[in-house]
PDB file of N, CA and C in Angstrom:
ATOM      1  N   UNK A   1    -213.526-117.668-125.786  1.00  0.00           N
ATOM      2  CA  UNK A   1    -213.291-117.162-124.467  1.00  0.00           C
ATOM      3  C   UNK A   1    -213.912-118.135-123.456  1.00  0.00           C
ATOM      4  N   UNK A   2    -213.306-118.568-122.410  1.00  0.00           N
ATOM      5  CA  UNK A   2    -213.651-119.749-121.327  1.00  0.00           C
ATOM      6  C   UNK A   2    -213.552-118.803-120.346  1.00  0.00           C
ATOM      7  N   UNK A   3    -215.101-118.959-119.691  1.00  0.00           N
ATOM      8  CA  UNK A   3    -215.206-118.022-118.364  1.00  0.00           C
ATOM      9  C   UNK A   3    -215.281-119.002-117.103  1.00  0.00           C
ATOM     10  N   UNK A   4    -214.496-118.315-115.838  1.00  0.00           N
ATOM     11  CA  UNK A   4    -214.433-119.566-114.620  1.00  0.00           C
ATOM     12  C   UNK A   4    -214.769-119.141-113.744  1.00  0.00           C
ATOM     13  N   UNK A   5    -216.120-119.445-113.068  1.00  0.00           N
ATOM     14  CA  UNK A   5    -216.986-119.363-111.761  1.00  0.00           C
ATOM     15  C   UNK A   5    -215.274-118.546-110.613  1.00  0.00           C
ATOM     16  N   UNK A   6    -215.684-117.849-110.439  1.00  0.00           N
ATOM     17  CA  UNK A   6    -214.526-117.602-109.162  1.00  0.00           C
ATOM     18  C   UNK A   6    -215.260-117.902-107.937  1.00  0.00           C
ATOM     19  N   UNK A   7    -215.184-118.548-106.545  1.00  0.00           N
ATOM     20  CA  UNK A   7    -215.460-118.378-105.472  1.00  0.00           C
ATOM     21  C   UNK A   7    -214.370-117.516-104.339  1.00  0.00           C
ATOM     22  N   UNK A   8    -215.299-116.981-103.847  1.00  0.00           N
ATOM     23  CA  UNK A   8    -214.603-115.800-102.852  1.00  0.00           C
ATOM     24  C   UNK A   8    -215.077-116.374-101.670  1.00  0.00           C
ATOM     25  N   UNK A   9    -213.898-116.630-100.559  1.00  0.00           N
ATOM     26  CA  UNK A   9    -213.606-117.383 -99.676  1.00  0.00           C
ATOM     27  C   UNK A   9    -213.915-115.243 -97.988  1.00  0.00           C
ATOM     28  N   UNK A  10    -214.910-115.512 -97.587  1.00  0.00           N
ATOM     29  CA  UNK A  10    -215.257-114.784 -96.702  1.00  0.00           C
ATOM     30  C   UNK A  10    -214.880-114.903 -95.237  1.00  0.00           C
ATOM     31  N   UNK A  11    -214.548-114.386 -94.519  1.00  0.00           N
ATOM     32  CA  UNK A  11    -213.966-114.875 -92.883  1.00  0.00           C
ATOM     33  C   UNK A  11    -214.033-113.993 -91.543  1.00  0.00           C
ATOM     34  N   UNK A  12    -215.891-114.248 -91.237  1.00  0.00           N
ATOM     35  CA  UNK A  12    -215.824-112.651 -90.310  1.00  0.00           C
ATOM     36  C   UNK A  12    -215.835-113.251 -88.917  1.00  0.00           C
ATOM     37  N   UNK A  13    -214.815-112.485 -88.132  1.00  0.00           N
ATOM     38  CA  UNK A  13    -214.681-112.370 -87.080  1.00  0.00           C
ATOM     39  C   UNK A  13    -215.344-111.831 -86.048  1.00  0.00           C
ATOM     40  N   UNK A  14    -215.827-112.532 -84.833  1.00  0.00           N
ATOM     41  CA  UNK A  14    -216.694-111.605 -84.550  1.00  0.00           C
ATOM     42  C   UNK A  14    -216.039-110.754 -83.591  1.00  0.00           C
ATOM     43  N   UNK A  15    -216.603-109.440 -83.084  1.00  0.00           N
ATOM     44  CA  UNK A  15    -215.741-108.511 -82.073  1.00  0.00           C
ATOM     45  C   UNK A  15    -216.250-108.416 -80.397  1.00  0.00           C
ATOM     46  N   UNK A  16    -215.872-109.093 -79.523  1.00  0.00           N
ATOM     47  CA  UNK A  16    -216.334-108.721 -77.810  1.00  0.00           C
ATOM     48  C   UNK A  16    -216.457-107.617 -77.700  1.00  0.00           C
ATOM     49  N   UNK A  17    -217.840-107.736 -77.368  1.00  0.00           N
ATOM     50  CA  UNK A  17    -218.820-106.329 -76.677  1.00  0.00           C
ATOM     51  C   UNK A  17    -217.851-106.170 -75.747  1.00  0.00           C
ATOM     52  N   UNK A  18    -217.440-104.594 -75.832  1.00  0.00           N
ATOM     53  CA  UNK A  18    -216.544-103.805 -74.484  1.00  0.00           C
ATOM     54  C   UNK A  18    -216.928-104.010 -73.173  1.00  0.00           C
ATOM     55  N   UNK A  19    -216.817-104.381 -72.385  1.00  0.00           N
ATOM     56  CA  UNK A  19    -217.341-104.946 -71.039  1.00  0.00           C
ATOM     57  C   UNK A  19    -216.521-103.691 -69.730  1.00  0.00           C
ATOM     58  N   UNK A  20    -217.220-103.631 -68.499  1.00  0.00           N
ATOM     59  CA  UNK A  20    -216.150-102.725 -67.647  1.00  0.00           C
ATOM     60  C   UNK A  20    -214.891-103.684 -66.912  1.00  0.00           C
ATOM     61  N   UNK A  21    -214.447-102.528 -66.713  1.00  0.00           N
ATOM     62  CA  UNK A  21    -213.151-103.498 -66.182  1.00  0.00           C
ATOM     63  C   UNK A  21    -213.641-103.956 -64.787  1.00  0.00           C
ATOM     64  N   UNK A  22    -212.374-104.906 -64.401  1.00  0.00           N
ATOM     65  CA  UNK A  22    -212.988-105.610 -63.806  1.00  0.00           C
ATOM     66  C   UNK A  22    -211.553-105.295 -62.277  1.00  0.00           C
ATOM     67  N   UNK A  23    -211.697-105.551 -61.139  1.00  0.00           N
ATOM     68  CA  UNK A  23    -210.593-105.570 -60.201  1.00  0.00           C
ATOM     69  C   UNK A  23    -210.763-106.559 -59.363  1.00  0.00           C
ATOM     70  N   UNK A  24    -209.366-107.722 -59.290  1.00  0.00           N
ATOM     71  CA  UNK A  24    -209.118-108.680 -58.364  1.00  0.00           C
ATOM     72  C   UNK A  24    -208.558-108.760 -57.465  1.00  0.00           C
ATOM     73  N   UNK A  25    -209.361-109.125 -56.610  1.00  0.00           N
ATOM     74  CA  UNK A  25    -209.387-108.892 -55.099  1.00  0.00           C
ATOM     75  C   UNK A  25    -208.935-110.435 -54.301  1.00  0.00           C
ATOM     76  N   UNK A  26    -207.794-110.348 -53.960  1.00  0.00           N
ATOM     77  CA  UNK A  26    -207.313-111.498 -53.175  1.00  0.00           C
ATOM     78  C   UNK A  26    -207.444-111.287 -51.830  1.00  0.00           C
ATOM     79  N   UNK A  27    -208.028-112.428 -50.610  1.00  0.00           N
ATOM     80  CA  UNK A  27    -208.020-112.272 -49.433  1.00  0.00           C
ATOM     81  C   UNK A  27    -207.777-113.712 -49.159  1.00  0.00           C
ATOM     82  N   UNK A  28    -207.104-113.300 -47.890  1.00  0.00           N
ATOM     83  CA  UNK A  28    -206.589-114.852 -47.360  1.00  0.00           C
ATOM     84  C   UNK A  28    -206.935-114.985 -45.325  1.00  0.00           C
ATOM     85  N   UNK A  29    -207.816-115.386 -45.319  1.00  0.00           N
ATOM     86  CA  UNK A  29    -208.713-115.537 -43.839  1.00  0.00           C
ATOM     87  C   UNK A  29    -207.493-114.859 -42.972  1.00  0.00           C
ATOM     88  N   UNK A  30    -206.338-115.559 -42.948  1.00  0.00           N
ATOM     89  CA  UNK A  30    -205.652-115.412 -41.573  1.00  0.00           C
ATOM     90  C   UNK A  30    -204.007-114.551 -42.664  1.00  0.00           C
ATOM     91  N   UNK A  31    -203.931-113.549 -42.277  1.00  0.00           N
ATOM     92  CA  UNK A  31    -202.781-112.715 -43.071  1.00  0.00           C
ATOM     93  C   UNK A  31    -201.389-112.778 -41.820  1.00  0.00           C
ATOM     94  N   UNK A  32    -201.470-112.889 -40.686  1.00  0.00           N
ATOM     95  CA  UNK A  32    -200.859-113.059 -39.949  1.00  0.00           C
ATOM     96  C   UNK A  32    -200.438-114.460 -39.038  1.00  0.00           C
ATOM     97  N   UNK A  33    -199.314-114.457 -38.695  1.00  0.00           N
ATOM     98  CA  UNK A  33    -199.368-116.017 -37.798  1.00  0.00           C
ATOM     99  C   UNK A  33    -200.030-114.958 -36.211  1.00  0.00           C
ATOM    100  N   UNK A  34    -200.772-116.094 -35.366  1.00  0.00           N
ATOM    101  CA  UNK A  34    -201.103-115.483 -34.152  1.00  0.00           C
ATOM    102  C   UNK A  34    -200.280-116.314 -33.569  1.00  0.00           C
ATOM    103  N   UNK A  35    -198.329-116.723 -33.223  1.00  0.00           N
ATOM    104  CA  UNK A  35    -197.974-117.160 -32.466  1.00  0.00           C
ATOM    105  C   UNK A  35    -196.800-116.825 -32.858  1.00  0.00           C
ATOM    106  N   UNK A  36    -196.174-116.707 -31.926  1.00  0.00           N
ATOM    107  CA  UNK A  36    -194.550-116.339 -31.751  1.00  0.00           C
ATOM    108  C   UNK A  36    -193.448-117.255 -32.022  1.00  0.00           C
ATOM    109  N   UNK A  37    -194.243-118.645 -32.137  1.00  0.00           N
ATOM    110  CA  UNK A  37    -193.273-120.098 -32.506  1.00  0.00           C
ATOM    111  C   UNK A  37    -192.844-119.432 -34.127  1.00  0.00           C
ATOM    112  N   UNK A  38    -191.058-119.477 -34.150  1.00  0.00           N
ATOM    113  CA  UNK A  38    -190.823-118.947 -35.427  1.00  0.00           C
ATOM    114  C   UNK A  38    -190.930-120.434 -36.621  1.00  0.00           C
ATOM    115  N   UNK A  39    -191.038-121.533 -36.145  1.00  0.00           N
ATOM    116  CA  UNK A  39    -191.389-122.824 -36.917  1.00  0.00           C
ATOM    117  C   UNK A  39    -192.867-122.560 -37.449  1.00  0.00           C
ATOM    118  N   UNK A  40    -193.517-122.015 -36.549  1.00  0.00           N
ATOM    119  CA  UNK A  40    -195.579-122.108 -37.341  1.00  0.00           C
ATOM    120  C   UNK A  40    -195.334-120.918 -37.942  1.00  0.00           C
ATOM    121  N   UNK A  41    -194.739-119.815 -37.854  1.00  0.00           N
ATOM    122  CA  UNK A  41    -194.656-118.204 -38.172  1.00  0.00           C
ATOM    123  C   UNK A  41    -194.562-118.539 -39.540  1.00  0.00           C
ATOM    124  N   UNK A  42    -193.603-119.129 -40.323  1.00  0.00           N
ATOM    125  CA  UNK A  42    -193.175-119.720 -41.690  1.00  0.00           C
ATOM    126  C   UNK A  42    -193.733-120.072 -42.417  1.00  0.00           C
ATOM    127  N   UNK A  43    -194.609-120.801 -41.753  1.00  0.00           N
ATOM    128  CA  UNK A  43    -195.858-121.752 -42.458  1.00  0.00           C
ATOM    129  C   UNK A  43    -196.921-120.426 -42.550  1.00  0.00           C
ATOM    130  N   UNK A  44    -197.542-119.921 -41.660  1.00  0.00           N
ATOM    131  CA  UNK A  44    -198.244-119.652 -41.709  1.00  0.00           C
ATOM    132  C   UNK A  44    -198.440-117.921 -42.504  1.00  0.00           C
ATOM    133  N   UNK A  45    -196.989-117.611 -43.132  1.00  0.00           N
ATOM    134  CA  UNK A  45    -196.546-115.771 -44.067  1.00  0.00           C
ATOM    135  C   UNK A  45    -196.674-116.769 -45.344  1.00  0.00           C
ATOM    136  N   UNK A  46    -196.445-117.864 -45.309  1.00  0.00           N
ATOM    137  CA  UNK A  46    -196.281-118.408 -46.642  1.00  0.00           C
ATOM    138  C   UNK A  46    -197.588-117.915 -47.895  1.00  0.00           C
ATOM    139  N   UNK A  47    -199.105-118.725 -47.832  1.00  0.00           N
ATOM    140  CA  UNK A  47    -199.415-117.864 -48.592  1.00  0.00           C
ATOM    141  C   UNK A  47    -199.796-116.594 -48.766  1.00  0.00           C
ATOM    142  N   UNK A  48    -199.779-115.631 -47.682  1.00  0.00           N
ATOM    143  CA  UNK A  48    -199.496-113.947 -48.052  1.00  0.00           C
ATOM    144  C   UNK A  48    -198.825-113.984 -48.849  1.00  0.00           C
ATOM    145  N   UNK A  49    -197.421-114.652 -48.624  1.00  0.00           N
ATOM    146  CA  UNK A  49    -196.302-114.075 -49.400  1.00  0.00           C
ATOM    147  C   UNK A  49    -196.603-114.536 -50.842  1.00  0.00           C
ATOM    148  N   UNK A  50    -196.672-115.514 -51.241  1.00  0.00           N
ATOM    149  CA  UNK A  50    -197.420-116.199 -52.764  1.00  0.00           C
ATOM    150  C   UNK A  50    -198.434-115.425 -53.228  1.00  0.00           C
ATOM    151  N   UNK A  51    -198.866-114.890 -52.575  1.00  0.00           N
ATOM    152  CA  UNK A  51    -200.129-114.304 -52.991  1.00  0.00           C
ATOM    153  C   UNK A  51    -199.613-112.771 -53.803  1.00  0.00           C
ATOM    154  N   UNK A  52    -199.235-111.904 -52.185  1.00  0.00           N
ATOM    155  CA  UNK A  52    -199.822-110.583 -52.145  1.00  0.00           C
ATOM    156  C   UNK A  52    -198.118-110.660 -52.968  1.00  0.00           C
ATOM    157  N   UNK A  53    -197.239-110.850 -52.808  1.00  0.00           N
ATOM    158  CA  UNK A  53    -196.015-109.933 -52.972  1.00  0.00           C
ATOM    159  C   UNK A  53    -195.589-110.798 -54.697  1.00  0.00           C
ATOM    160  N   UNK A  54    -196.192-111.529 -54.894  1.00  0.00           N
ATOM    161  CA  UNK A  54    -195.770-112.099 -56.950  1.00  0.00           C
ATOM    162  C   UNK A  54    -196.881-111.621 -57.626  1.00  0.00           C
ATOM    163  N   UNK A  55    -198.524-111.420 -57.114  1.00  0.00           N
ATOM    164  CA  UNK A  55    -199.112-110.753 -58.295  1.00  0.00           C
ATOM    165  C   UNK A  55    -199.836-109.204 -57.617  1.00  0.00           C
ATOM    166  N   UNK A  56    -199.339-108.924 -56.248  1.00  0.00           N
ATOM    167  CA  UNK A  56    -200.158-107.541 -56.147  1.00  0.00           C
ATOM    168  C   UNK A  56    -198.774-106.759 -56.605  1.00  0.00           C
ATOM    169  N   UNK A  57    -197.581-107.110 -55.717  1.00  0.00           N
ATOM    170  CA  UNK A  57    -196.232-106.140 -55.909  1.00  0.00           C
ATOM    171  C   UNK A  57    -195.631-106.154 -57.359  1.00  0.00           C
ATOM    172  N   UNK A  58    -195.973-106.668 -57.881  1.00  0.00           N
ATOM    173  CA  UNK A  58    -195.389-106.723 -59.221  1.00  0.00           C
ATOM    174  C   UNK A  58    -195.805-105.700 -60.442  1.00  0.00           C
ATOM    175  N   UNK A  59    -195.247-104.854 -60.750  1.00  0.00           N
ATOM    176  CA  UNK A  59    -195.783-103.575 -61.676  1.00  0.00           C
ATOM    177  C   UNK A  59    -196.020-103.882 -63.379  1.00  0.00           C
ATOM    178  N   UNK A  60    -196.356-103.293 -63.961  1.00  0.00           N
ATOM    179  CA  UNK A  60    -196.766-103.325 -65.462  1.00  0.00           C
ATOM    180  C   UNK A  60    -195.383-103.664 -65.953  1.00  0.00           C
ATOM    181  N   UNK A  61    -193.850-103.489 -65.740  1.00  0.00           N
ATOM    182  CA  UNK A  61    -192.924-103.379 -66.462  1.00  0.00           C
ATOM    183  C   UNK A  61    -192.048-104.524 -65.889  1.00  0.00           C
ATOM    184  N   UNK A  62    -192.497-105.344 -64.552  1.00  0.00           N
ATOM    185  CA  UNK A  62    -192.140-106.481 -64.223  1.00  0.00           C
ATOM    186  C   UNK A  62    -191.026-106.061 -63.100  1.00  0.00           C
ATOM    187  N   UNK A  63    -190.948-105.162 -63.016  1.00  0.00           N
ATOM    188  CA  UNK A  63    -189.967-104.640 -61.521  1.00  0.00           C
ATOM    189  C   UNK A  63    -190.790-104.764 -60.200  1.00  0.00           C
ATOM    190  N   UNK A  64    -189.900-105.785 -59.417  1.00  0.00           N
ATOM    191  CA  UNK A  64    -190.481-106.100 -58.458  1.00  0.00           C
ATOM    192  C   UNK A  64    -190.399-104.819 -57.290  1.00  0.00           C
ATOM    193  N   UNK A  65    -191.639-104.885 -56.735  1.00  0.00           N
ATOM    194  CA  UNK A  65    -191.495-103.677 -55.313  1.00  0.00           C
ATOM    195  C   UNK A  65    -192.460-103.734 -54.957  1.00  0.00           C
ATOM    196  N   UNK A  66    -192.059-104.339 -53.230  1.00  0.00           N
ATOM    197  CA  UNK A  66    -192.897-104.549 -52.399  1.00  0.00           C
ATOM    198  C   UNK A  66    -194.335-103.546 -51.662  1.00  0.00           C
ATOM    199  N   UNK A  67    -195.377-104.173 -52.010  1.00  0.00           N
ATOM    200  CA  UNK A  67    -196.449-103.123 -51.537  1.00  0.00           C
ATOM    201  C   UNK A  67    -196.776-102.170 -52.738  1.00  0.00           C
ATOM    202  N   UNK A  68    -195.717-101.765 -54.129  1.00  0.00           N
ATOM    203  CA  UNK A  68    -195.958-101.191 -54.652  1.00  0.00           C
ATOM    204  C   UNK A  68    -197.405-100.718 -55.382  1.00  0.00           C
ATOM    205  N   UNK A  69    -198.070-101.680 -55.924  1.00  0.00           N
ATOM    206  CA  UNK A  69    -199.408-101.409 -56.936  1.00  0.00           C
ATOM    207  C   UNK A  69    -200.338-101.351 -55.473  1.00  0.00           C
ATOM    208  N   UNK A  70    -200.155-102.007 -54.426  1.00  0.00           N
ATOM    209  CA  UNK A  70    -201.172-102.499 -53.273  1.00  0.00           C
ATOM    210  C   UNK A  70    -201.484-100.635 -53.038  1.00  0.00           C
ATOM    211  N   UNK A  71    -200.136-100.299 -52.721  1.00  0.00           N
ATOM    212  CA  UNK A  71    -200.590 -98.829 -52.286  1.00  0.00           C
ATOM    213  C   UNK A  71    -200.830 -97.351 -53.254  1.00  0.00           C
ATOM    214  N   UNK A  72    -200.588 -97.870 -54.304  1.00  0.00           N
ATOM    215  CA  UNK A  72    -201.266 -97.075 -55.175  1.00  0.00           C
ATOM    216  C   UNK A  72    -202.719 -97.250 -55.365  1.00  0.00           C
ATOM    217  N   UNK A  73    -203.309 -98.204 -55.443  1.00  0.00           N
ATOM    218  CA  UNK A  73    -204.371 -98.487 -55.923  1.00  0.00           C
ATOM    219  C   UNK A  73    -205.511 -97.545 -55.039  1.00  0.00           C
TER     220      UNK A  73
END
């Protein structure tokens, strides 16, 4: 009878301590244009609009709607 050393190959993972959740808060100094020129007006909704309306309006299921999560929250 020929006996054979077996090695057992072990692999522990470790698990992240549960932490609290956390909420992100975007602010952008100037949310409004202060001028009536509709050329600076453009420039100046631009990043609101990047901002607030692709990751605040956007819901868990990917349907877009404006203001939606903003005014639930």
């Amino acid at each position: 009878m020929v006996e054979k050393e077996v090695v057992k190959e072990v692999v522990v993972t470790a698990t992240p301590e549960p932490t609290e959740p956390k909420t992100l808060v975007i602010a952008y100094p100037v949310q409004y244009s202060e001028t009536f020129d509709i050329s600076t007006m453009v420039y100046a909704m631009e990043p609101t609009v990047m901002i607030y309306d692709t990751l605040v309006s956007v819901d868990p299921n990917y349907e877009y709607q404006p203001g939606g999560l903003a005014e639930r929250c």
